[in-house]
Protein backbone atom coordinates (compact mmCIF):
# COMPACT_ATOMS: atom_id res chain seq x y z
CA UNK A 1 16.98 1.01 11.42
CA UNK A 2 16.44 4.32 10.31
CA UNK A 3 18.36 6.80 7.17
CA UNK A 4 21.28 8.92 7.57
CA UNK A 5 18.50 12.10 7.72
CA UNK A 6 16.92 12.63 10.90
CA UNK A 7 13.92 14.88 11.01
CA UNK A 8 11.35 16.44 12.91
CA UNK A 9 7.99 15.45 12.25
CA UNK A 10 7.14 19.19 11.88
CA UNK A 11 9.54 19.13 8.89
CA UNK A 12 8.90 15.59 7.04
CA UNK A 13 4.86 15.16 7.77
CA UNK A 14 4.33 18.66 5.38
CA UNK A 15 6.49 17.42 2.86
CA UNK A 16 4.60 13.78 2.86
CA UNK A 17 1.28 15.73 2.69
CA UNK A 18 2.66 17.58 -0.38
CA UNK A 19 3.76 14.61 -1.93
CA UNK A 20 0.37 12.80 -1.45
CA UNK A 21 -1.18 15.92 -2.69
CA UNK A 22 -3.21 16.36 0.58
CA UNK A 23 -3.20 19.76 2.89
CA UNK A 24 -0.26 20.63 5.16
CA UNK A 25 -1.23 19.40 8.31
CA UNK A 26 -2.32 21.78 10.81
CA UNK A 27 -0.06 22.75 13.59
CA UNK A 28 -0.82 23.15 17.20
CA UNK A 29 1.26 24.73 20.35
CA UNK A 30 3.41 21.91 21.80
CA UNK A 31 1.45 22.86 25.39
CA UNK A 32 -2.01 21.36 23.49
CA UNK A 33 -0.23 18.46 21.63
CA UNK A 34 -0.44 16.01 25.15
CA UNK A 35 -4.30 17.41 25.96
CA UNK A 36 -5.04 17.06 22.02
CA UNK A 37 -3.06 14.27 20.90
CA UNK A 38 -2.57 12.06 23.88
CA UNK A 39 0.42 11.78 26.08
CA UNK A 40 2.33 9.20 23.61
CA UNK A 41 1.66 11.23 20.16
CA UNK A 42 2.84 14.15 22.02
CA UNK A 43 5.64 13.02 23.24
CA UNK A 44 6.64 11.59 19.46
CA UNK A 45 5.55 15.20 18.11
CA UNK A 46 7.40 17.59 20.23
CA UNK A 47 10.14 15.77 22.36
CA UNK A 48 11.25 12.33 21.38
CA UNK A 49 14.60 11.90 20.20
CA UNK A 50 15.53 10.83 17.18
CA UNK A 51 16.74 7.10 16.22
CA UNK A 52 20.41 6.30 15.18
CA UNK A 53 22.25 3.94 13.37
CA UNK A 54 25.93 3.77 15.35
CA UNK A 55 25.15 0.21 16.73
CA UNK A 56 24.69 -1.98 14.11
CA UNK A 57 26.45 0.13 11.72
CA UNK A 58 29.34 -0.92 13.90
CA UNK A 59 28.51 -4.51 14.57
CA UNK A 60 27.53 -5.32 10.92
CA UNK A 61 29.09 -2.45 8.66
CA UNK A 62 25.72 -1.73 7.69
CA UNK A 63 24.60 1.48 5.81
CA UNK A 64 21.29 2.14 4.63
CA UNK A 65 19.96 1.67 1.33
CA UNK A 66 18.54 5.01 0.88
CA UNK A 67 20.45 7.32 2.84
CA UNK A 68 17.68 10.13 3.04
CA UNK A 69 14.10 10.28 3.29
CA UNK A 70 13.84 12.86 1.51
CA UNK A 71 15.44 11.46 -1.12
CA UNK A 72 13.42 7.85 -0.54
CA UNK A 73 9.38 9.98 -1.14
CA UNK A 74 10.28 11.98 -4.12
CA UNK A 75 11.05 8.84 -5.99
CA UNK A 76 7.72 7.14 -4.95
């Protein structure tokens, strides 16, 4: 199950580094990301799609409890 805020790992990995206090993370071309990375990291880097919620928010009238990460790391 995942929050009402999908994101791109190029936009919620900086702001998790910031909140941690560490570096941005570096960025590379998505052409290097398989030979640097690996095929699967890659893949969850620069192409994979995004989870959603419309099943079981259907089947169970679920919502989430925090409806944004963003939201979720500034309060830890």
């Amino acid at each position: 199950m995942v929050d009402d805020d999908p994101a791109e790992a190029a936009v919620w990995l900086p702001e998790y580094a910031r909140l941690l206090g560490a570096p941005p993370p570096r960025t590379v071309p998505a052409q290097l990301a398989e030979r640097m990375l690996g095929w699967l990291t890659g893949y969850q880097l620069t192409a994979m799609r995004g989870a959603a919620n419309d099943r079981v928010r259907q089947a169970l009238n679920w919502k989430p409890a925090t409806p944004s990460w963003r939201t979720r790391l500034a309060a830890d």
